[in-house]
PDB file of N, CA and C in Angstrom:
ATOM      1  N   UNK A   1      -8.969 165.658 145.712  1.00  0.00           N
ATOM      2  CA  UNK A   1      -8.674 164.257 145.493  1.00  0.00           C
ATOM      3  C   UNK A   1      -7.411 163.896 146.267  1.00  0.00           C
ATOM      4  N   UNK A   2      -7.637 162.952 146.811  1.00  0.00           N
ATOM      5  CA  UNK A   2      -6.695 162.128 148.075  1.00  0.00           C
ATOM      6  C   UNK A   2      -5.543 161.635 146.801  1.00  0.00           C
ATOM      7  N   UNK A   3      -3.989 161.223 146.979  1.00  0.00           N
ATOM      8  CA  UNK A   3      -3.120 160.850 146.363  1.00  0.00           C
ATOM      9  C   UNK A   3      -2.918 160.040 147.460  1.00  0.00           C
ATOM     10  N   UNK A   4      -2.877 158.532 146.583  1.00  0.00           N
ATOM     11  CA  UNK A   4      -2.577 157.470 147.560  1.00  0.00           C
ATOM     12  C   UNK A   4      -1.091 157.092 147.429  1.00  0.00           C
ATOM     13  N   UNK A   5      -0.374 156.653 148.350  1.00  0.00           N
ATOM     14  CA  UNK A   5       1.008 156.063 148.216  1.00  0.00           C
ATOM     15  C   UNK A   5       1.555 155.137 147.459  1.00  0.00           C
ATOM     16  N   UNK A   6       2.279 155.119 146.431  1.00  0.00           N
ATOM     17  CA  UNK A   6       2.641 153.746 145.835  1.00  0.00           C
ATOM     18  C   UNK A   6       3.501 153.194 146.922  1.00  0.00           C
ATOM     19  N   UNK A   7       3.978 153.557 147.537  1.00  0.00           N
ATOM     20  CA  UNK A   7       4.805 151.954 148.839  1.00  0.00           C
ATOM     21  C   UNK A   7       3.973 151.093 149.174  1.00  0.00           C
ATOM     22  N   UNK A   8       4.043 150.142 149.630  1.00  0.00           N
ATOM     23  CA  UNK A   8       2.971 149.674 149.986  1.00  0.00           C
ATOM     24  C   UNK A   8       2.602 149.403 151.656  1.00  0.00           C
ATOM     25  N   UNK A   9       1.678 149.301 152.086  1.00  0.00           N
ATOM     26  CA  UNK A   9       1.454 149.474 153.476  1.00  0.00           C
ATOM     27  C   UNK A   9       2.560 148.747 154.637  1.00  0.00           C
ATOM     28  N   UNK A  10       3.127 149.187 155.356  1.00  0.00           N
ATOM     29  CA  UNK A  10       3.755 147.896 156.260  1.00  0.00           C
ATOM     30  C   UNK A  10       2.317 147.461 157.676  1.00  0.00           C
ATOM     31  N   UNK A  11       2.555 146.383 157.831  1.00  0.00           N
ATOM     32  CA  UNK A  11       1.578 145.736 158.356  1.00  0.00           C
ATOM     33  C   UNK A  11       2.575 145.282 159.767  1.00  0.00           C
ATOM     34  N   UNK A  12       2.471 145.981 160.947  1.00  0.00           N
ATOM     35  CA  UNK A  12       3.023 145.720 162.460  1.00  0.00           C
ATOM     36  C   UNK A  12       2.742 144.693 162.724  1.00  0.00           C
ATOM     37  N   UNK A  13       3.904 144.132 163.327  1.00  0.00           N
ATOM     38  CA  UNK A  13       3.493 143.303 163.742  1.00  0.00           C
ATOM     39  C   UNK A  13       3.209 143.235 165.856  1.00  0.00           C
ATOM     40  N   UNK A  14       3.293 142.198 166.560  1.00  0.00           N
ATOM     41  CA  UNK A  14       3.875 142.320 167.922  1.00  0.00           C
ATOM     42  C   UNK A  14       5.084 142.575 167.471  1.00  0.00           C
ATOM     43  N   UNK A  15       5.497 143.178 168.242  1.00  0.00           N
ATOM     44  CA  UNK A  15       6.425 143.881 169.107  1.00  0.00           C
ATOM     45  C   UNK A  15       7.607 142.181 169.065  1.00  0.00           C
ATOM     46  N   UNK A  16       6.882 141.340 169.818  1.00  0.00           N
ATOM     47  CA  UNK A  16       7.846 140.190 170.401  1.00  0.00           C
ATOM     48  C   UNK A  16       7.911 139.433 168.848  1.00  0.00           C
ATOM     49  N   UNK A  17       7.527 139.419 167.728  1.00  0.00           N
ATOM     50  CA  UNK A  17       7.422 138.984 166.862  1.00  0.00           C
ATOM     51  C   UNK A  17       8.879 139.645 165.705  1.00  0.00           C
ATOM     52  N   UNK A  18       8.348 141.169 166.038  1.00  0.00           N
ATOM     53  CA  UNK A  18       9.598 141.499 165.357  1.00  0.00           C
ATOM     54  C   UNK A  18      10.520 141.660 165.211  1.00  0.00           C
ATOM     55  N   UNK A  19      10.618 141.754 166.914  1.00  0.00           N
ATOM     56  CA  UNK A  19      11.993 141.329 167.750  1.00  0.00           C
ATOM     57  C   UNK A  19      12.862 140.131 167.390  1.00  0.00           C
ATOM     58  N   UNK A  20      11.478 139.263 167.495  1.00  0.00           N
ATOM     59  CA  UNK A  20      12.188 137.973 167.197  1.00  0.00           C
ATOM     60  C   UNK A  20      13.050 137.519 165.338  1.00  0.00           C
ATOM     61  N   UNK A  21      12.004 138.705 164.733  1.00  0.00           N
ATOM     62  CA  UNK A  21      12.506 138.471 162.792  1.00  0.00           C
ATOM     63  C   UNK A  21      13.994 139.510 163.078  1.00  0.00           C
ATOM     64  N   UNK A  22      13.947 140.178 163.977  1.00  0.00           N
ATOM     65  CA  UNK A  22      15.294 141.111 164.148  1.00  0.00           C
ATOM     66  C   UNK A  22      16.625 140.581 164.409  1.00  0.00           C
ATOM     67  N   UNK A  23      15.953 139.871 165.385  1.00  0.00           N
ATOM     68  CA  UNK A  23      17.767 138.689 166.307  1.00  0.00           C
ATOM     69  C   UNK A  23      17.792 137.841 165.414  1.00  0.00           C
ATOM     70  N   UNK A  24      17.068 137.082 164.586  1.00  0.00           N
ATOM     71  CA  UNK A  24      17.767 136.103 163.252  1.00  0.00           C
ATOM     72  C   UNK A  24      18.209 136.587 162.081  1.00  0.00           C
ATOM     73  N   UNK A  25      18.147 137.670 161.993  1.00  0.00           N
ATOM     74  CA  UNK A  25      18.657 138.659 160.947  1.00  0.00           C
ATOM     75  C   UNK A  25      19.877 139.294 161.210  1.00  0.00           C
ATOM     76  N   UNK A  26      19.736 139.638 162.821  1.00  0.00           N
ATOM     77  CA  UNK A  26      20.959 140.183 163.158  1.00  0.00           C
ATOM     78  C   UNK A  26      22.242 138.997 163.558  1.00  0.00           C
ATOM     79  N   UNK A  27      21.897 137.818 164.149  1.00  0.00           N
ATOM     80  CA  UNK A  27      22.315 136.559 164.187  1.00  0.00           C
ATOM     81  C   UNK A  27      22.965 136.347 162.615  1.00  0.00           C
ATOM     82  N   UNK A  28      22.025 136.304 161.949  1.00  0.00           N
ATOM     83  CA  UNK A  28      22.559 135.888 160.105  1.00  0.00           C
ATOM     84  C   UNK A  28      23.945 136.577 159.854  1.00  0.00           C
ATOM     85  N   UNK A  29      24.010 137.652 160.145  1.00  0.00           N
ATOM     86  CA  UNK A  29      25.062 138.926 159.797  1.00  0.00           C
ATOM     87  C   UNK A  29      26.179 138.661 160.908  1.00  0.00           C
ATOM     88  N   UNK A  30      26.034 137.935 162.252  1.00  0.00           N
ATOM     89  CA  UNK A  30      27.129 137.773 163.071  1.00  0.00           C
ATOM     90  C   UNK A  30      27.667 136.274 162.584  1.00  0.00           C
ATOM     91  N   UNK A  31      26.821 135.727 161.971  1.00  0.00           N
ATOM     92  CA  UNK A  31      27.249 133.858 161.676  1.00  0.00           C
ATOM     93  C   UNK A  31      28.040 133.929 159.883  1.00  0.00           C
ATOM     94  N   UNK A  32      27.605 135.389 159.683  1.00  0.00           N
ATOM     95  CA  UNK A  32      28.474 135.391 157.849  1.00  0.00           C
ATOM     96  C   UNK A  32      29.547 135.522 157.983  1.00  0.00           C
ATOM     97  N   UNK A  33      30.412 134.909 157.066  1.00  0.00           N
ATOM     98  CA  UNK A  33      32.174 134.545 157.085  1.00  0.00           C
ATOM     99  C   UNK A  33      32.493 135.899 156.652  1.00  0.00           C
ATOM    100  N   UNK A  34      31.319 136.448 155.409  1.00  0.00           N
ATOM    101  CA  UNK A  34      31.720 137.628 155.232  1.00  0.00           C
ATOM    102  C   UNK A  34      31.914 139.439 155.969  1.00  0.00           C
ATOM    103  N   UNK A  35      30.924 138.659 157.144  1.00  0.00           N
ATOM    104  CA  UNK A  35      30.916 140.329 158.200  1.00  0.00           C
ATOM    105  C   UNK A  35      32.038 140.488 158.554  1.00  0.00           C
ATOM    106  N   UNK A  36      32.445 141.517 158.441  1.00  0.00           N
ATOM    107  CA  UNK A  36      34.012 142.291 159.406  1.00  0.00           C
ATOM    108  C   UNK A  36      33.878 142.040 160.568  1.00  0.00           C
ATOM    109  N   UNK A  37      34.853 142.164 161.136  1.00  0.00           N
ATOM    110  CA  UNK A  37      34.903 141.942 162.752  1.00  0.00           C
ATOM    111  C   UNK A  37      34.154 143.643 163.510  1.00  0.00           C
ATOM    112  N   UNK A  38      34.698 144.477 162.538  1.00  0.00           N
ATOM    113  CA  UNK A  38      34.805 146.137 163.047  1.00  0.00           C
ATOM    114  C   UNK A  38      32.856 145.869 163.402  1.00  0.00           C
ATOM    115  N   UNK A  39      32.174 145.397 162.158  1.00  0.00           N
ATOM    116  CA  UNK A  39      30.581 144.979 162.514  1.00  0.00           C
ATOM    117  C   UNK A  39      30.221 144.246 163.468  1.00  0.00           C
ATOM    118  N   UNK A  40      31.077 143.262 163.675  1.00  0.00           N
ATOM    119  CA  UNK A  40      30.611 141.944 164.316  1.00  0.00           C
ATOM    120  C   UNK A  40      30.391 142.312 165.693  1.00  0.00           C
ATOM    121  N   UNK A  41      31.508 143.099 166.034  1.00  0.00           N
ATOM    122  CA  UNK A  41      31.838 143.849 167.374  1.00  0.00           C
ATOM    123  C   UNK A  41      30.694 144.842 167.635  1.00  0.00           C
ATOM    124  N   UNK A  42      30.622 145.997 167.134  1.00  0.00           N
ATOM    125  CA  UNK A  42      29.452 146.433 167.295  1.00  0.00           C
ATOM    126  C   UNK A  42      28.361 145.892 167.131  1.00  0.00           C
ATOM    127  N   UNK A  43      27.839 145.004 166.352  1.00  0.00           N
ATOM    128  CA  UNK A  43      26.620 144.591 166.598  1.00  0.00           C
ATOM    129  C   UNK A  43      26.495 143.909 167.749  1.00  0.00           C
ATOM    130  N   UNK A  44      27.329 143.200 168.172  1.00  0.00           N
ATOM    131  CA  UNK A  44      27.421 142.472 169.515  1.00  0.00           C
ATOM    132  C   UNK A  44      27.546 143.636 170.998  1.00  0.00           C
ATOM    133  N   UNK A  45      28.299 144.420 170.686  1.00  0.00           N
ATOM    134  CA  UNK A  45      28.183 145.338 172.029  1.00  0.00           C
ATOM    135  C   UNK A  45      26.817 146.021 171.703  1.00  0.00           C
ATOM    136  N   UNK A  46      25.818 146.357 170.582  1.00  0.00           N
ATOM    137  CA  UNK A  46      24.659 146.846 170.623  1.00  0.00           C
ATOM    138  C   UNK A  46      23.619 146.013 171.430  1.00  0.00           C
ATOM    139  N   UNK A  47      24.029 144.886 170.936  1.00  0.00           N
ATOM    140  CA  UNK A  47      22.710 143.665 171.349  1.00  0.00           C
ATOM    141  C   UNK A  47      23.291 143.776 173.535  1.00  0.00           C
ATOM    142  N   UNK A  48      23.991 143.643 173.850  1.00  0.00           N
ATOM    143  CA  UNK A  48      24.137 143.946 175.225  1.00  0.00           C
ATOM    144  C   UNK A  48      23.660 145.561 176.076  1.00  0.00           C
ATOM    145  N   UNK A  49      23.932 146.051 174.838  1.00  0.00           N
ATOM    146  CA  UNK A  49      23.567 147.695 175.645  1.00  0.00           C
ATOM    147  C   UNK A  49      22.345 148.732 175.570  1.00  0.00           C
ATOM    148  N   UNK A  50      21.832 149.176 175.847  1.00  0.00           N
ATOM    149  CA  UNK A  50      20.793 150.107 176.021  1.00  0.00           C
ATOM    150  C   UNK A  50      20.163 150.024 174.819  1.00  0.00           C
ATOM    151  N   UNK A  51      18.897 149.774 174.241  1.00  0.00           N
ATOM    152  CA  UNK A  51      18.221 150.079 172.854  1.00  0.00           C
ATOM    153  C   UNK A  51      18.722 151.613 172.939  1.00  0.00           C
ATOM    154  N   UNK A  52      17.843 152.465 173.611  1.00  0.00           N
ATOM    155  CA  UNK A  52      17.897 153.843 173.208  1.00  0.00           C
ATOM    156  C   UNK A  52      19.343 154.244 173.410  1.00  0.00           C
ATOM    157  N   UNK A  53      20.070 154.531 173.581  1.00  0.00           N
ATOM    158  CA  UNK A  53      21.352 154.531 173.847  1.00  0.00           C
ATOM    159  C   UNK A  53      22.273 154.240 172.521  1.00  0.00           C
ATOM    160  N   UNK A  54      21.529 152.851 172.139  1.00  0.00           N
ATOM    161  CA  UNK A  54      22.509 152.419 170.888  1.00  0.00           C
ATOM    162  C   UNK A  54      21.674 153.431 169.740  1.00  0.00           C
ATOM    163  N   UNK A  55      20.363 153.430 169.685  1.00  0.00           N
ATOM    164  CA  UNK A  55      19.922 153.918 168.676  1.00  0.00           C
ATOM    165  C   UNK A  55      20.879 155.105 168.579  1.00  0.00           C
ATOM    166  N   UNK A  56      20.544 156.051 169.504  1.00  0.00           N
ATOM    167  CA  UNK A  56      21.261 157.202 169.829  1.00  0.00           C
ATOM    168  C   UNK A  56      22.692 157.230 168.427  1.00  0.00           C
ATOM    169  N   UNK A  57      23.105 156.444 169.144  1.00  0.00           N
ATOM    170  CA  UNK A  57      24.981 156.171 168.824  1.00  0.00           C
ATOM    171  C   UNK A  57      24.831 155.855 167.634  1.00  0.00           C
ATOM    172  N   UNK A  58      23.597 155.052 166.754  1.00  0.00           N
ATOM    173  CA  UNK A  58      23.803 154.379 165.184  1.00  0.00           C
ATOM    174  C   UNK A  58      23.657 155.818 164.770  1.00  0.00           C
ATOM    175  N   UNK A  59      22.291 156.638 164.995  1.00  0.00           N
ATOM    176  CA  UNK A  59      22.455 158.029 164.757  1.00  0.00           C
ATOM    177  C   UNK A  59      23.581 158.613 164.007  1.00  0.00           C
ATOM    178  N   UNK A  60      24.525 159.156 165.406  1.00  0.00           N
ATOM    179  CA  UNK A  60      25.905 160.154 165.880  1.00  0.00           C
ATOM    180  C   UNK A  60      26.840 158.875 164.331  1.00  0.00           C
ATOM    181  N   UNK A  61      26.490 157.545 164.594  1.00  0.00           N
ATOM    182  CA  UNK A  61      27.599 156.975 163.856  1.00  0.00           C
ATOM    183  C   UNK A  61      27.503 158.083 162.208  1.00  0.00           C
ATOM    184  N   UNK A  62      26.160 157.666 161.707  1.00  0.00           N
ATOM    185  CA  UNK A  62      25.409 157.520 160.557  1.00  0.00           C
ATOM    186  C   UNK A  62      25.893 158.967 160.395  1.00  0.00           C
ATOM    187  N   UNK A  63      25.423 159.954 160.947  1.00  0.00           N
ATOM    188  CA  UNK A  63      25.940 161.551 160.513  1.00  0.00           C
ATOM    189  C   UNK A  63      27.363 161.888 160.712  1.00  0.00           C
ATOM    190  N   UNK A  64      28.031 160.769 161.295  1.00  0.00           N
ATOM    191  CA  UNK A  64      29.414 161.293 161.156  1.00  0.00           C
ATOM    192  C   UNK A  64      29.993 160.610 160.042  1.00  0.00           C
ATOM    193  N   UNK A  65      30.088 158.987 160.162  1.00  0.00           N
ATOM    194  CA  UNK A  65      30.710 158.491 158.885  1.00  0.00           C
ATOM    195  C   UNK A  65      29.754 158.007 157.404  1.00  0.00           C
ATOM    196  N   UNK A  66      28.991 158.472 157.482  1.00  0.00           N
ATOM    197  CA  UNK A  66      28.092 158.158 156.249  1.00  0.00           C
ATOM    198  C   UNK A  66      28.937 159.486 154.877  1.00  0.00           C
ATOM    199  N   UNK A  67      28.642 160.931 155.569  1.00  0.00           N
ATOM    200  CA  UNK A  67      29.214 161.438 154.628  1.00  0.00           C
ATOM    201  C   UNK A  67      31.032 161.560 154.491  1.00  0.00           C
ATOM    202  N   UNK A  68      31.689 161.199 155.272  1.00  0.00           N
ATOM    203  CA  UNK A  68      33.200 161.157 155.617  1.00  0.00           C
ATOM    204  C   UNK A  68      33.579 159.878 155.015  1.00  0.00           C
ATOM    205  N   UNK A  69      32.433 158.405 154.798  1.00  0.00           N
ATOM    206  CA  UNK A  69      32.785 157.689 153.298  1.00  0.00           C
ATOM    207  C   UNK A  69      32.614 158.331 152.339  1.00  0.00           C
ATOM    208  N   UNK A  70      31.720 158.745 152.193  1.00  0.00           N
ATOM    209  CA  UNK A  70      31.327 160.089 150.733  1.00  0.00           C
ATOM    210  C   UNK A  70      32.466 160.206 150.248  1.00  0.00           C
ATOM    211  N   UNK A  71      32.614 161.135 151.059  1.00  0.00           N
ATOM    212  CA  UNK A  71      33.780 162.341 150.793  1.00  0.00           C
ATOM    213  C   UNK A  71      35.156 161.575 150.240  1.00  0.00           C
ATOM    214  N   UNK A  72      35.656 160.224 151.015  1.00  0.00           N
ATOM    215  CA  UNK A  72      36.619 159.662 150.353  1.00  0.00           C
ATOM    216  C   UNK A  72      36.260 159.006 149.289  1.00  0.00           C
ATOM    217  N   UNK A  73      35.304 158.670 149.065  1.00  0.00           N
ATOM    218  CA  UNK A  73      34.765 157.775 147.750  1.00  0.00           C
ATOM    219  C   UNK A  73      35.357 158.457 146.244  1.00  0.00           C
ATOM    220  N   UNK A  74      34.763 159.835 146.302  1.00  0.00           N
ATOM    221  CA  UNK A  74      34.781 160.594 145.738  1.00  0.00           C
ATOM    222  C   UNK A  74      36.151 160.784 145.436  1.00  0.00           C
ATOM    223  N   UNK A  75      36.782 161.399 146.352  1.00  0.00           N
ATOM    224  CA  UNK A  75      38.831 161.540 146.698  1.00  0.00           C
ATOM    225  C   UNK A  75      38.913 160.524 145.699  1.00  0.00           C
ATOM    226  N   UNK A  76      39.189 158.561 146.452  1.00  0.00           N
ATOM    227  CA  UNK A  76      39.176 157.948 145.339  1.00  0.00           C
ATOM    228  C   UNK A  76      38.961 157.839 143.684  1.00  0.00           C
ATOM    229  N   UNK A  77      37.531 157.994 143.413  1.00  0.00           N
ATOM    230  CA  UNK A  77      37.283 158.085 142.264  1.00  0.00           C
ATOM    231  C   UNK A  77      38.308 159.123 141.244  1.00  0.00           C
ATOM    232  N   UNK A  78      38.288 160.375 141.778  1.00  0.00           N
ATOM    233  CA  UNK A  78      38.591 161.337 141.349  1.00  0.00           C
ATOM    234  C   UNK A  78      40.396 161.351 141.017  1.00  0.00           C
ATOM    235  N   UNK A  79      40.532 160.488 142.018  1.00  0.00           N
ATOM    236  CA  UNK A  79      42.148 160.113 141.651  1.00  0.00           C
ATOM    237  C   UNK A  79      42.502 159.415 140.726  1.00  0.00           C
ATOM    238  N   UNK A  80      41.131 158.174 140.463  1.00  0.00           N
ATOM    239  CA  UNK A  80      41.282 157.288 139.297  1.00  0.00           C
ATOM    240  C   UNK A  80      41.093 157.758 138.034  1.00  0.00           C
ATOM    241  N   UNK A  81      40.607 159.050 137.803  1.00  0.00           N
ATOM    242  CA  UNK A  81      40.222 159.737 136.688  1.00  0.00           C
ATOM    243  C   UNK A  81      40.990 159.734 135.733  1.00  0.00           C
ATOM    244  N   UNK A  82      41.597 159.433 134.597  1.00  0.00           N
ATOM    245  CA  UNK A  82      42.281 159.688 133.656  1.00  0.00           C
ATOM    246  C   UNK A  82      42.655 161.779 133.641  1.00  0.00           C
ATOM    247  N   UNK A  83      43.516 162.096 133.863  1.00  0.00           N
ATOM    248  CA  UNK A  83      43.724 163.732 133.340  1.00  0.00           C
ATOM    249  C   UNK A  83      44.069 163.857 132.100  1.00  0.00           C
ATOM    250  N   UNK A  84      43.228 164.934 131.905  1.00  0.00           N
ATOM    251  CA  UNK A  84      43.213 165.411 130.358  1.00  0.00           C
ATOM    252  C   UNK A  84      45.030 166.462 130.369  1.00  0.00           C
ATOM    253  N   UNK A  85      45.403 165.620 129.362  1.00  0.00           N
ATOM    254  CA  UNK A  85      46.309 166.741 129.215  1.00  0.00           C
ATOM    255  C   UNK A  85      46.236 167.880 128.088  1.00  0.00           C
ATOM    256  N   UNK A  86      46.390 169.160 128.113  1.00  0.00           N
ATOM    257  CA  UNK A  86      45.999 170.168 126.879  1.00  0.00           C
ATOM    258  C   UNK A  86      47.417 170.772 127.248  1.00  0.00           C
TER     259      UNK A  86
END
């Protein structure tokens, strides 16, 4: 017996279609008062430079600072901890 997926299917679209739901999304995030500049900037030097290239680099970003926020999150938290005194 086959086990079917609960996600539900994504349905492709063109190519030029999704492109196009991509740049108003990515547009949305450069026009918010709330995006950082540190984003704004990169998303803007992405949209000028190489797809594969940038993918590449979100990559290298993602495995370098994804867990190196972790890691301070944690630092943080752990500082906020109340210590038990005995």
């Amino acid at each position: 017996m086959k086990m079917r997926s609960t996600r539900p299917m994504r349905i492709h679209q063109e190519p030029e279609v999704e492109l196009a739901a991509i740049d108003r999304r990515i547009a949305w995030v450069l026009n918010h008062p709330g995006t950082s500049p540190w984003l704004k900037a990169a998303l803007e030097a992405a949209l000028a430079g190489d797809p594969l290239v940038v993918a590449n680099d979100v990559e290298m970003l993602r495995h370098l600072l994804l867990p190196r926020s972790t890691a301070h999150a944690l630092l943080v938290a752990e500082a906020a901890e109340p210590r038990n005194s005995m």
